[in-house]
C-alpha atoms as a PDB file:
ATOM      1  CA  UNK A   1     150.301 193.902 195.211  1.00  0.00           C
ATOM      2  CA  UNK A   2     147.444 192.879 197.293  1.00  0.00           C
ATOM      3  CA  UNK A   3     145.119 195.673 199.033  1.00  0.00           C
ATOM      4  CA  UNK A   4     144.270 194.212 202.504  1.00  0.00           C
ATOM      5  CA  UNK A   5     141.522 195.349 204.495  1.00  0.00           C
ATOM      6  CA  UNK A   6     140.396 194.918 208.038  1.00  0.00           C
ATOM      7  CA  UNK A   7     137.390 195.759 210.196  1.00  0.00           C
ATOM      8  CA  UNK A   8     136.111 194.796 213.603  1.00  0.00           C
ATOM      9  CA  UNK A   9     132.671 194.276 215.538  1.00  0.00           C
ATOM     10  CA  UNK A  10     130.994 191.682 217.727  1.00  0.00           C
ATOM     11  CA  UNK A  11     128.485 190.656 215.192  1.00  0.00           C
ATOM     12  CA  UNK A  12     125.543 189.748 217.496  1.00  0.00           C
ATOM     13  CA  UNK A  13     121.917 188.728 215.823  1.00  0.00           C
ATOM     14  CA  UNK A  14     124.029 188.617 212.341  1.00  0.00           C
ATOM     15  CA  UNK A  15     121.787 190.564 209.503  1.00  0.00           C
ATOM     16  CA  UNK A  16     121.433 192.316 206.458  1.00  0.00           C
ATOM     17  CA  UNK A  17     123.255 195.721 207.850  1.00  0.00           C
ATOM     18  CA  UNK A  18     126.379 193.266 209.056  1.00  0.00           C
ATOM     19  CA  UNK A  19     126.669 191.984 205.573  1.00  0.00           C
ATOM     20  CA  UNK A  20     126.446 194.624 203.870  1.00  0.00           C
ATOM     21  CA  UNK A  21     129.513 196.157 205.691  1.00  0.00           C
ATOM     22  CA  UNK A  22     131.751 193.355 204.812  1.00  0.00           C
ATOM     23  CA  UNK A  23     130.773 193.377 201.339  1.00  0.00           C
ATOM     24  CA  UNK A  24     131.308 197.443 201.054  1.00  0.00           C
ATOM     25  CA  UNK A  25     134.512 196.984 203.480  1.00  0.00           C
ATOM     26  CA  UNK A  26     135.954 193.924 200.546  1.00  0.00           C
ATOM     27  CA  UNK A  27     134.848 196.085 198.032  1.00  0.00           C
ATOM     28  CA  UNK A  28     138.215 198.425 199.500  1.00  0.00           C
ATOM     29  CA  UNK A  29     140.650 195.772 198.670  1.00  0.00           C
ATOM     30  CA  UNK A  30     141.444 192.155 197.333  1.00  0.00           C
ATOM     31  CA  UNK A  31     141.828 190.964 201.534  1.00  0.00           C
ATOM     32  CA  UNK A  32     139.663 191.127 203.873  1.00  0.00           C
ATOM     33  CA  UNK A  33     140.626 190.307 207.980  1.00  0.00           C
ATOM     34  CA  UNK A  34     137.408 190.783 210.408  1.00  0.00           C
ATOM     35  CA  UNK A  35     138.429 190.819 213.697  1.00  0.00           C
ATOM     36  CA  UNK A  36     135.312 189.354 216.175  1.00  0.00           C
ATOM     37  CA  UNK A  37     134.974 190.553 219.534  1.00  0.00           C
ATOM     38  CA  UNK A  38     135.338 187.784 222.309  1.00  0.00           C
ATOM     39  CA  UNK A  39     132.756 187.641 225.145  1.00  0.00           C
ATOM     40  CA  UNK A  40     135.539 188.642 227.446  1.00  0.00           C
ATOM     41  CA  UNK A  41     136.227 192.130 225.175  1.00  0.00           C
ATOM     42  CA  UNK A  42     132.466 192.805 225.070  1.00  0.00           C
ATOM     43  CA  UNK A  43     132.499 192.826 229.146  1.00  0.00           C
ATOM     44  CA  UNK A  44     135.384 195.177 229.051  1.00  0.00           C
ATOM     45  CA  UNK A  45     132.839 197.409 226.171  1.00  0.00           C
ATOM     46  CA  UNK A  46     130.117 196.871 228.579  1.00  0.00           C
ATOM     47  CA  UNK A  47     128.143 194.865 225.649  1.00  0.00           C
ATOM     48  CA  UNK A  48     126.532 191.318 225.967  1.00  0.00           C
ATOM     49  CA  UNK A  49     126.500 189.026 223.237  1.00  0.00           C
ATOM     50  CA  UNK A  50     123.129 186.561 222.752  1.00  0.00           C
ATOM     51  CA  UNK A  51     124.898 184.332 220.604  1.00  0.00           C
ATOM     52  CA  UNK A  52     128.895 183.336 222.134  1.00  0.00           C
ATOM     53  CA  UNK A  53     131.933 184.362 219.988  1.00  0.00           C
ATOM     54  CA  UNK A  54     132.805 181.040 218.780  1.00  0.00           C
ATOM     55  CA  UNK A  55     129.285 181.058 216.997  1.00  0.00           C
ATOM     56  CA  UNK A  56     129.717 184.395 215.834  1.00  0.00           C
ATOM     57  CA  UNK A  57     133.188 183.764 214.453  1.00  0.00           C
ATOM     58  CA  UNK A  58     132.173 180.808 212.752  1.00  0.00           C
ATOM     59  CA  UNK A  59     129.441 182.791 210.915  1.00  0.00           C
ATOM     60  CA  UNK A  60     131.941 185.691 209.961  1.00  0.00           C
ATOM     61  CA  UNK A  61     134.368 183.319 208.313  1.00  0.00           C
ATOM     62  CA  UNK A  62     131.295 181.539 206.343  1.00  0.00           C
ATOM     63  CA  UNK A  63     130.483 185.085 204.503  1.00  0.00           C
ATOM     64  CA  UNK A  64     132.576 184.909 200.864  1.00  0.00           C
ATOM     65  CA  UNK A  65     133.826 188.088 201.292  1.00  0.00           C
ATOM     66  CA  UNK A  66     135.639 187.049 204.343  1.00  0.00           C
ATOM     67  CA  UNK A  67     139.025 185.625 203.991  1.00  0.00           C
ATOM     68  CA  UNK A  68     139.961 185.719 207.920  1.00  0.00           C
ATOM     69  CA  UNK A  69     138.261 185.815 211.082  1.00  0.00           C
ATOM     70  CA  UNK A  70     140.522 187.140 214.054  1.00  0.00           C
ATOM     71  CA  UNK A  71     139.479 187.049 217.849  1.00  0.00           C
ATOM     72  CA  UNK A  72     138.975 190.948 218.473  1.00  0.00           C
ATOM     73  CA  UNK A  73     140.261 190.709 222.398  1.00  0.00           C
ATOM     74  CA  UNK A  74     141.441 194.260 223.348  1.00  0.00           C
ATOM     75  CA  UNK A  75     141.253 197.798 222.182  1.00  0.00           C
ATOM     76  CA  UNK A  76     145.157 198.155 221.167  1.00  0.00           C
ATOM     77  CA  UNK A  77     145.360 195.307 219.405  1.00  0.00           C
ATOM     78  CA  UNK A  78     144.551 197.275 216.386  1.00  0.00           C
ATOM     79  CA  UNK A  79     147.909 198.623 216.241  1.00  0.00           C
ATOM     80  CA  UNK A  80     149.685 195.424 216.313  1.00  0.00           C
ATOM     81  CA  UNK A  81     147.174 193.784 213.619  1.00  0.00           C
ATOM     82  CA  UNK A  82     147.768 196.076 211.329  1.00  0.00           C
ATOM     83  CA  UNK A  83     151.469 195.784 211.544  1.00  0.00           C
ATOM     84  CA  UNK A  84     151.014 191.948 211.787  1.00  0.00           C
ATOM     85  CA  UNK A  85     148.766 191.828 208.363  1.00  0.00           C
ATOM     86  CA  UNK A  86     150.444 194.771 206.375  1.00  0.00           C
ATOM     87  CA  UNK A  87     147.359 196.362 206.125  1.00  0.00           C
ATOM     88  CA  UNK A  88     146.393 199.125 203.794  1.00  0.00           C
ATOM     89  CA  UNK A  89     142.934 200.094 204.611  1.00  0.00           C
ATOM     90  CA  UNK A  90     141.239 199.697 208.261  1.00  0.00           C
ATOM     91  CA  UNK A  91     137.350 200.058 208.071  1.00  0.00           C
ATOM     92  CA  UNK A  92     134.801 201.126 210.277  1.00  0.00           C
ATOM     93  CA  UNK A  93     130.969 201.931 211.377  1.00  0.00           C
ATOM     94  CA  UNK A  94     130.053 206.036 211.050  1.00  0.00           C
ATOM     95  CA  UNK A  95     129.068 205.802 214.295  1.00  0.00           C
ATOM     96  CA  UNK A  96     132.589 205.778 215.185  1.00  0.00           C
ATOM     97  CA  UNK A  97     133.802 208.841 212.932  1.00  0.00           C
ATOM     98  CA  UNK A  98     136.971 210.176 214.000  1.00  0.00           C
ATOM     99  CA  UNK A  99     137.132 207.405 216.903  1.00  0.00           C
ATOM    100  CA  UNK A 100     140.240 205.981 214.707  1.00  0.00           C
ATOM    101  CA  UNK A 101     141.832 208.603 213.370  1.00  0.00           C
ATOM    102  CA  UNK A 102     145.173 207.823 214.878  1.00  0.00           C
ATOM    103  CA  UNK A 103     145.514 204.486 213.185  1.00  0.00           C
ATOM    104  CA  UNK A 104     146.051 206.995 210.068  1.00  0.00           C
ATOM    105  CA  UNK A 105     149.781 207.103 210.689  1.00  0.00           C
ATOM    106  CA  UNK A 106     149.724 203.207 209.849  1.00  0.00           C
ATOM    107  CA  UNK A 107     146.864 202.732 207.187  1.00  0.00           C
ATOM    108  CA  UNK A 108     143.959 204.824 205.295  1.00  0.00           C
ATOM    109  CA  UNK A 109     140.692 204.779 207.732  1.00  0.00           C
ATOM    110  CA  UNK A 110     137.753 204.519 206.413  1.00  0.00           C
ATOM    111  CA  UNK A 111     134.046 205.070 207.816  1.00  0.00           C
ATOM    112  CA  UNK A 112     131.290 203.476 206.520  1.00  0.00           C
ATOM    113  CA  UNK A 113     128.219 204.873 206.899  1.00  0.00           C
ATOM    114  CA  UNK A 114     125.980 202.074 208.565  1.00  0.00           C
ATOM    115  CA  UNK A 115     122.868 200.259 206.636  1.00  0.00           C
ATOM    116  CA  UNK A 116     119.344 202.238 207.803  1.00  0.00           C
ATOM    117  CA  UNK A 117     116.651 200.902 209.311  1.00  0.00           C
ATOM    118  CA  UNK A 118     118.893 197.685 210.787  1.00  0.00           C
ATOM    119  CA  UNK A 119     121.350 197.448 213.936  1.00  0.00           C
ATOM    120  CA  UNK A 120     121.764 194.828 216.575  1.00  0.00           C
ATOM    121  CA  UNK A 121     120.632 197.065 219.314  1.00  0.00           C
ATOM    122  CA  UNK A 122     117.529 197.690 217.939  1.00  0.00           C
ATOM    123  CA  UNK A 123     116.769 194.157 216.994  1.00  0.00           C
ATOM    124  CA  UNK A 124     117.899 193.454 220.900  1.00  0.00           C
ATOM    125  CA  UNK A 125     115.139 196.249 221.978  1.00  0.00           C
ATOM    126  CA  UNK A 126     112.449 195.038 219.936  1.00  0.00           C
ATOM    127  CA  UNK A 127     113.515 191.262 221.094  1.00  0.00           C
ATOM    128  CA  UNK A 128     113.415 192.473 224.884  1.00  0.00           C
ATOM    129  CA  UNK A 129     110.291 194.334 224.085  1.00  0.00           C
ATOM    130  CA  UNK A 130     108.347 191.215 222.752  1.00  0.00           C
ATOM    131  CA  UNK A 131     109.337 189.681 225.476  1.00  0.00           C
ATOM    132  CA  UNK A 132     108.340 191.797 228.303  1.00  0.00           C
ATOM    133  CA  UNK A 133     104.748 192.274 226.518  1.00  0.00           C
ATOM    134  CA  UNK A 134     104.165 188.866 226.487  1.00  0.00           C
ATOM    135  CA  UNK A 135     105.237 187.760 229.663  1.00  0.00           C
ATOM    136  CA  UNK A 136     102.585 190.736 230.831  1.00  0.00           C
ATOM    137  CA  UNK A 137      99.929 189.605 228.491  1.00  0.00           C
ATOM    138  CA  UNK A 138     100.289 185.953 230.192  1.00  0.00           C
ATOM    139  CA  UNK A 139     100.070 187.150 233.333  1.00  0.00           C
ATOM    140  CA  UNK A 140      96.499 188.710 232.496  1.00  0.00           C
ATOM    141  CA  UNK A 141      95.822 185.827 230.906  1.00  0.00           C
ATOM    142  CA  UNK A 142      95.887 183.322 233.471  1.00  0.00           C
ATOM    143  CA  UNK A 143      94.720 186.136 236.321  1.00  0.00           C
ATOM    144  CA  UNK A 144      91.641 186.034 234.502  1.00  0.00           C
ATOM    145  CA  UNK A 145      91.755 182.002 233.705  1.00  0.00           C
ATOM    146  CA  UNK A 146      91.937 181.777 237.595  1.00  0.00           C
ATOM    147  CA  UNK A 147      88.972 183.528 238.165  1.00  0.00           C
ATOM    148  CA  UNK A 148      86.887 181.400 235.820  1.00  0.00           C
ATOM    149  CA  UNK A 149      84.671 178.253 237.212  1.00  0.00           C
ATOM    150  CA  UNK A 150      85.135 175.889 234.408  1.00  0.00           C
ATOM    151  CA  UNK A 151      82.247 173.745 236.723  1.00  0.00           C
ATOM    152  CA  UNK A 152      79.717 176.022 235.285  1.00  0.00           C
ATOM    153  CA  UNK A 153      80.852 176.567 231.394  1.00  0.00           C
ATOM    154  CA  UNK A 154      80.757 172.944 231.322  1.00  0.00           C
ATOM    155  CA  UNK A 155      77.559 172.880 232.747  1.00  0.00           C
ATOM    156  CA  UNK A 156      76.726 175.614 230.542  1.00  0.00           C
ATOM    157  CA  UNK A 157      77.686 173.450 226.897  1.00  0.00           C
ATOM    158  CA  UNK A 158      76.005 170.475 228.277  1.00  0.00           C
ATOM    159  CA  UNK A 159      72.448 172.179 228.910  1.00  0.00           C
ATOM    160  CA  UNK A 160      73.113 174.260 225.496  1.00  0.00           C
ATOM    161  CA  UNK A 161      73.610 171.017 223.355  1.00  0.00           C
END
């Protein structure tokens, strides 16, 4: 009898953590069903998305150890997908531990604990950082560019050669 697994997440900035997951999450069964959150869901979660959920989807279901991508579109569709799929296992971040723990009356829940050093958010933080630092350095930049008579340097080089 097939084992069939499932897991959800938006999947934003795709890396090394994400992958990971789905590999430990297969590793559960002989199925695995990812469900994707859709831009729409993420405004309900209060999340934005960089890259748009057809992109990410189409990522997901390139990953080998994927064998379905599902649009992840509300909260209580859990319930229904797990009916819908027959499945056995339902897996999850740690971060949310005990989040799930009524879908146990339907399907073992596990939580995986979450790769360190790696998450979306922080890559978005360090991203937003970058940016805001160099959008500041800039601005010095050309403050002091402005203030420089390029007249004179020139002036300067040609008397120097």
């Amino acid at each position: 009898m097939i084992k069939t697994v499932i897991t959800y997440g938006t999947f934003d900035l795709f890396h090394i953590g994400h992958l990971k997951m789905l590999q430990r999450a297969k590793a559960l069964g002989d199925k695995l069903i990812v469900g994707v959150s859709t831009d729409e869901f993420n405004k309900i979660k209060g999340k934005q998305s960089i890259i748009p959920y057809e992109q990410r989807a189409e990522i997901v279901k390139n990953i080998k150890c994927v064998d379905l991508v599902i649009p992840e579109k509300c909260w209580e569709q859990k319930i229904e997908d797990i009916k819908k799929y027959n499945v056995d296992v339902f897996v999850i971040g740690e971060d949310w531990k005990g989040k799930f723990d009524f879908l146990k009356k339907y399907c073992e829940v596990v939580y995986l604990p979450r790769t360190e050093g790696i998450s979306t958010t922080e890559l978005k933080k360090t991203l937003n950082h970058i940016s805001k630092l160099s959008t500041t350095e800039l601005k010095k930049a050309l403050n002091i560019l402005s203030k420089i008579n390029f007249t004179e340097i020139r002036y300067a080089f040609e008397i120097l050669n």
